[in-house]
PDB file of N, CA and C in Angstrom:
ATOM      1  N   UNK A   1       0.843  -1.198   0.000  1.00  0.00           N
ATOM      2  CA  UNK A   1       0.000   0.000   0.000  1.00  0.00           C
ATOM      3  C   UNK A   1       0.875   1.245   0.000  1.00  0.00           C
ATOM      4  N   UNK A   2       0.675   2.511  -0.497  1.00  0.00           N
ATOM      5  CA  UNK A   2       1.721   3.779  -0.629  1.00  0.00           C
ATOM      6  C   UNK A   2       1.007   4.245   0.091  1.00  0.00           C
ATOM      7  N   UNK A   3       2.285   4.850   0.787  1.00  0.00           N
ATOM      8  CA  UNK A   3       2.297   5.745   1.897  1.00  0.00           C
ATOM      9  C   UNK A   3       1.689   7.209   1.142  1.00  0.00           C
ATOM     10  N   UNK A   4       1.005   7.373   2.456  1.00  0.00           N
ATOM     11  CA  UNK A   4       0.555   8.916   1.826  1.00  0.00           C
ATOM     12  C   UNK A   4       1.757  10.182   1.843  1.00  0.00           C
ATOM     13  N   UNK A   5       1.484  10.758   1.014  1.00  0.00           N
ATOM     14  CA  UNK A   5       2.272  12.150   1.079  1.00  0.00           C
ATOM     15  C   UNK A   5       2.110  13.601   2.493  1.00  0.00           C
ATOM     16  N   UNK A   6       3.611  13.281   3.024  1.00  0.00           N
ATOM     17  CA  UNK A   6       3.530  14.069   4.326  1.00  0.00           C
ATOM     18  C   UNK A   6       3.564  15.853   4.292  1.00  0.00           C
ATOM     19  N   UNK A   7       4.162  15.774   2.801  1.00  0.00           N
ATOM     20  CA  UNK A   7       4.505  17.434   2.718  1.00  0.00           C
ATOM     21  C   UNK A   7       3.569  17.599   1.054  1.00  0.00           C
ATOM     22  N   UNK A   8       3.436  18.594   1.165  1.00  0.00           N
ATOM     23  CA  UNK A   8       2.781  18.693  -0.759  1.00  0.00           C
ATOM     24  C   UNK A   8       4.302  19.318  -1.289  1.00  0.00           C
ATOM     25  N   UNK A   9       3.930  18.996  -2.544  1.00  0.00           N
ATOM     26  CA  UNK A   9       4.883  19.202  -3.590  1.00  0.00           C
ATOM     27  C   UNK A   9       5.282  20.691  -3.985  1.00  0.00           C
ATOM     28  N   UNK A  10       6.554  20.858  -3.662  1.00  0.00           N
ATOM     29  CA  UNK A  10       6.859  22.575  -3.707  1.00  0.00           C
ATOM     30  C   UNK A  10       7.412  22.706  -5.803  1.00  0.00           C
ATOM     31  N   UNK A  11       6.690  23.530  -6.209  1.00  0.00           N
ATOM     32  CA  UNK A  11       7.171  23.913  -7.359  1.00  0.00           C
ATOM     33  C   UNK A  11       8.137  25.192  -7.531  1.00  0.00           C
ATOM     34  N   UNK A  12       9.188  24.621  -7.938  1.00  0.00           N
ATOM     35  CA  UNK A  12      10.120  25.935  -8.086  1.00  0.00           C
ATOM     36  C   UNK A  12       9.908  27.252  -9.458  1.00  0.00           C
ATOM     37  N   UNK A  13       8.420  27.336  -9.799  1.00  0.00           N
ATOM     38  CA  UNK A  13       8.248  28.059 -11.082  1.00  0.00           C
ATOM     39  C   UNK A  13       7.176  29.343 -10.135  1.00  0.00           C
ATOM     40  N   UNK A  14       7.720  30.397 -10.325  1.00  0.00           N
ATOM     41  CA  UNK A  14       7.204  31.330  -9.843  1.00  0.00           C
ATOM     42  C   UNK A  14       5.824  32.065 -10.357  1.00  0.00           C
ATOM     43  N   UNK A  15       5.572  31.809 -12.139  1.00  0.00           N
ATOM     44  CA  UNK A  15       4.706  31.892 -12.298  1.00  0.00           C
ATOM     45  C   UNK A  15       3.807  31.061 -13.311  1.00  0.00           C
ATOM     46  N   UNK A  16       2.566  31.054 -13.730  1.00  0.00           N
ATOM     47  CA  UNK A  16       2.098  30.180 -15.099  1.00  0.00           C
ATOM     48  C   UNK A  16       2.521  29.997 -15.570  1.00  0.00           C
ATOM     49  N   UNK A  17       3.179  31.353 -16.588  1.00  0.00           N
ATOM     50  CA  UNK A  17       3.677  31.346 -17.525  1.00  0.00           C
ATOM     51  C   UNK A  17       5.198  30.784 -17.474  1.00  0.00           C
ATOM     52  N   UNK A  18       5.845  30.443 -16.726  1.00  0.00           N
ATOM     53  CA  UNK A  18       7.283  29.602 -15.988  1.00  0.00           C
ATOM     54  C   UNK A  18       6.714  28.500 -16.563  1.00  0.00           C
ATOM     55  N   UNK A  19       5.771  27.688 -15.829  1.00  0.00           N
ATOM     56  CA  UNK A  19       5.208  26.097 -15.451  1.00  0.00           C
ATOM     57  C   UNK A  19       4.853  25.742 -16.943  1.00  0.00           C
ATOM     58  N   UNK A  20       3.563  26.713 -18.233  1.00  0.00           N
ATOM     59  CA  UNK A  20       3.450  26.757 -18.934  1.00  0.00           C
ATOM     60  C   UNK A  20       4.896  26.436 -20.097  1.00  0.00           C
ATOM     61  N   UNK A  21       6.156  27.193 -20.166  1.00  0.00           N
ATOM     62  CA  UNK A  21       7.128  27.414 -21.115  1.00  0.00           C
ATOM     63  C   UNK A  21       7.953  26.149 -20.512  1.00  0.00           C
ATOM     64  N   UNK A  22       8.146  25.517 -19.183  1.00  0.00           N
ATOM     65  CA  UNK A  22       8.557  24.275 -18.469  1.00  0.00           C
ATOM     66  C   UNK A  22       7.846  23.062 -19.223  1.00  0.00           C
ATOM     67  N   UNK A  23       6.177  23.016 -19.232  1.00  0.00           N
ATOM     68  CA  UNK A  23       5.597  21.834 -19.856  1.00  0.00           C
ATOM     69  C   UNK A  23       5.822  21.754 -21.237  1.00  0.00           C
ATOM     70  N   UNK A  24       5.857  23.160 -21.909  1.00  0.00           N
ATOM     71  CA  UNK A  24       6.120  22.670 -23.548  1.00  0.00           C
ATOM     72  C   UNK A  24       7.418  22.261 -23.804  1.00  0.00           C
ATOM     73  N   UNK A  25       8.464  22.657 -23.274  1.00  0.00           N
ATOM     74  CA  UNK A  25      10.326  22.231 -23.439  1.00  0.00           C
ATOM     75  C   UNK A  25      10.172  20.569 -22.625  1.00  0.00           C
ATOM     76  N   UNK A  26       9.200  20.210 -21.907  1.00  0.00           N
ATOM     77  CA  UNK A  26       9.561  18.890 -21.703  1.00  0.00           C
ATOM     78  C   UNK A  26       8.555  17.672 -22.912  1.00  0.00           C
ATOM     79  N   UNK A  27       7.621  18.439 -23.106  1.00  0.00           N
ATOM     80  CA  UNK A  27       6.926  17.838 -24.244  1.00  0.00           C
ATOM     81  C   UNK A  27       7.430  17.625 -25.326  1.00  0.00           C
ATOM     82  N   UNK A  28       8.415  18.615 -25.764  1.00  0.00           N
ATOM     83  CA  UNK A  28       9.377  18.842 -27.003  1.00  0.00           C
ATOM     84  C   UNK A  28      10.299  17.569 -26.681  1.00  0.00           C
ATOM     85  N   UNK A  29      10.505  17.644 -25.833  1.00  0.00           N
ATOM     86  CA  UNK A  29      11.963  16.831 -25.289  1.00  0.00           C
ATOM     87  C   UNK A  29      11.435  15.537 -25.645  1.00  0.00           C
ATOM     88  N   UNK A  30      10.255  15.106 -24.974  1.00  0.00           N
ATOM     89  CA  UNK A  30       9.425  13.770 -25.363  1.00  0.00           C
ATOM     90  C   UNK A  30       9.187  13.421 -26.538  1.00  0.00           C
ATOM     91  N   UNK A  31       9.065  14.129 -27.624  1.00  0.00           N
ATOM     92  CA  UNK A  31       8.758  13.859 -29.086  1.00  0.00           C
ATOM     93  C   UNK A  31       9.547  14.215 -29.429  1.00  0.00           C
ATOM     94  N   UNK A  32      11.032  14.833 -29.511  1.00  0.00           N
ATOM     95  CA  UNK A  32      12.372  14.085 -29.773  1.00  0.00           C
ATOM     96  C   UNK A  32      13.170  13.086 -29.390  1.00  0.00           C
ATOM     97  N   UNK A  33      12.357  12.568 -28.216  1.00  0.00           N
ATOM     98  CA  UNK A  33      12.699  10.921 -28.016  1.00  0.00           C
ATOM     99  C   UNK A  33      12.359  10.256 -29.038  1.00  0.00           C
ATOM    100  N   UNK A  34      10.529  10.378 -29.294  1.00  0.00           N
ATOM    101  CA  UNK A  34       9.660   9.702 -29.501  1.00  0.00           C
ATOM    102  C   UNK A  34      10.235   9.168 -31.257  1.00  0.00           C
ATOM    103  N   UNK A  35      10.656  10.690 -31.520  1.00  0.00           N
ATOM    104  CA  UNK A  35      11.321  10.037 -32.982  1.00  0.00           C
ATOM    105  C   UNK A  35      12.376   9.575 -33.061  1.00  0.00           C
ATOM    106  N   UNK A  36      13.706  10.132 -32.507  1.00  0.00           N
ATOM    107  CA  UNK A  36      14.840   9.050 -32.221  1.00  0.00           C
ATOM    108  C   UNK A  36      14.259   7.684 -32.378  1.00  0.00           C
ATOM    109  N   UNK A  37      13.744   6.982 -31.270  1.00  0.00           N
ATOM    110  CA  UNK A  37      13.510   5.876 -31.194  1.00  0.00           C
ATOM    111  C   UNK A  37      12.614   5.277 -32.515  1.00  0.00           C
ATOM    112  N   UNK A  38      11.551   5.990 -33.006  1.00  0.00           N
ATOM    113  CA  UNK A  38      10.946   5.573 -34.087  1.00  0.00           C
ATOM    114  C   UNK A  38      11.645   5.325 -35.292  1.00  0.00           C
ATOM    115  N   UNK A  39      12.702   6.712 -35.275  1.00  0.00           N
ATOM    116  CA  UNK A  39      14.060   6.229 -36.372  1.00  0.00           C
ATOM    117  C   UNK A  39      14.548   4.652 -36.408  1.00  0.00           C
ATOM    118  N   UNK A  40      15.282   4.458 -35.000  1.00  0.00           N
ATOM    119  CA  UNK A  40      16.041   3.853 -34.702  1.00  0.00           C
ATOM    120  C   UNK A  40      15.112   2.323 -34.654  1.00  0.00           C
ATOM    121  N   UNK A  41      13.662   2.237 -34.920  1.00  0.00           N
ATOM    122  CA  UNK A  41      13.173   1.398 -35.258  1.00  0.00           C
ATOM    123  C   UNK A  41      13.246   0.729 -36.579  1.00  0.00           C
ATOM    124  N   UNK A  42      13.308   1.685 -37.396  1.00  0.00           N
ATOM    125  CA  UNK A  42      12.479   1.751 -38.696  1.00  0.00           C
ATOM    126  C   UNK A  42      14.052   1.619 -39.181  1.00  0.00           C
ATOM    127  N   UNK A  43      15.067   1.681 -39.203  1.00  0.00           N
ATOM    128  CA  UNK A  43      16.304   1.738 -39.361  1.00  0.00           C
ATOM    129  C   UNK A  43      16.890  -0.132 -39.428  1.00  0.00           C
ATOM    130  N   UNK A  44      16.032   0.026 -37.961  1.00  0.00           N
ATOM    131  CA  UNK A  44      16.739  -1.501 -37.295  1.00  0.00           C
ATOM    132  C   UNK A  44      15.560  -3.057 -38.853  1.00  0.00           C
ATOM    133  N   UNK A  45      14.215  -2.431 -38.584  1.00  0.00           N
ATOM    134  CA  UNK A  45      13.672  -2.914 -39.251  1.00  0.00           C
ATOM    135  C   UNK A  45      14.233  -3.503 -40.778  1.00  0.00           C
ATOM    136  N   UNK A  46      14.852  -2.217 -41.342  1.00  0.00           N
ATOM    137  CA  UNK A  46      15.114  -2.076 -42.994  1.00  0.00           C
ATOM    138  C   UNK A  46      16.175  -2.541 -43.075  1.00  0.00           C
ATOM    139  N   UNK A  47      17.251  -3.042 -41.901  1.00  0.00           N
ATOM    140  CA  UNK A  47      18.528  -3.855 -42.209  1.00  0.00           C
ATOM    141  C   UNK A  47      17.970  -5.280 -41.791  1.00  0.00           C
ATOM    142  N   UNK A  48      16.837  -5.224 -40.833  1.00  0.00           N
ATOM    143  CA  UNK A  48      16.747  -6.973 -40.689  1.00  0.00           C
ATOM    144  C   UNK A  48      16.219  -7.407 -41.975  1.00  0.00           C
ATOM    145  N   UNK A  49      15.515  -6.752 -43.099  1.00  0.00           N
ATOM    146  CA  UNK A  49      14.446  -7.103 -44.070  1.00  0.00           C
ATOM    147  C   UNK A  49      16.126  -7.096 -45.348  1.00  0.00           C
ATOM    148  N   UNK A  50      16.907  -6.550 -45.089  1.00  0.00           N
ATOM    149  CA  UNK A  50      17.945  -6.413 -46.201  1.00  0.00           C
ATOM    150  C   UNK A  50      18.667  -7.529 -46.302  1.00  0.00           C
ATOM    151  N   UNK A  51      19.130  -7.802 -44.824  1.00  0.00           N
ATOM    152  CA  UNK A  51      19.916  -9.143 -44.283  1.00  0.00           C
ATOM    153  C   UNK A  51      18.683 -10.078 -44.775  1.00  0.00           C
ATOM    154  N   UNK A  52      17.413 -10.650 -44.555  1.00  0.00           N
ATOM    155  CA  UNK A  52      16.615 -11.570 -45.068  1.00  0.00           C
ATOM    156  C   UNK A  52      16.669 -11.917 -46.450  1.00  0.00           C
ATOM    157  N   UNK A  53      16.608 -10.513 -47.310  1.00  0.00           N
ATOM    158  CA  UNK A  53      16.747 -10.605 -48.970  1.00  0.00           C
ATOM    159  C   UNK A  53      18.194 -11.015 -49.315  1.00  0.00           C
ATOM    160  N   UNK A  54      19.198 -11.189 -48.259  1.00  0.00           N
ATOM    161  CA  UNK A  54      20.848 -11.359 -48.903  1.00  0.00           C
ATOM    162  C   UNK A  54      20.507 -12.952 -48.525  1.00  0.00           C
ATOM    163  N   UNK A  55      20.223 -13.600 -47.953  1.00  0.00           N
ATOM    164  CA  UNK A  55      20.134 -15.270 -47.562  1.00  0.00           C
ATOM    165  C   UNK A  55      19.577 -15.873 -49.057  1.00  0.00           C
TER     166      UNK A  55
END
């Protein structure tokens, strides 16, 4: 079972517009993962299908 929370959560953004320009630079950050990795799928994919056609 989780323990409840003894203190609330202090945010170091002084205002909206801080917290606001904070959530979009980490959202950004997330969907330049999101494609890295989708690259790095689609990459991995098109050499396993290349290696299959060389056998």
């Amino acid at each position: 079972m989780a323990t409840p929370m003894t203190k609330p959560i202090k945010f170091e953004f002084s205002s909206q517009k801080e917290i606001t320009e904070a959530n979009r630079e980490r959202r950004q950050n997330v969907l330049r993962a999101l494609q890295i990795i989708r690259k790095g799928q689609t990459e991995a994919a098109a050499s396993a299908e290349t290696e299959k056609s060389d056998k």
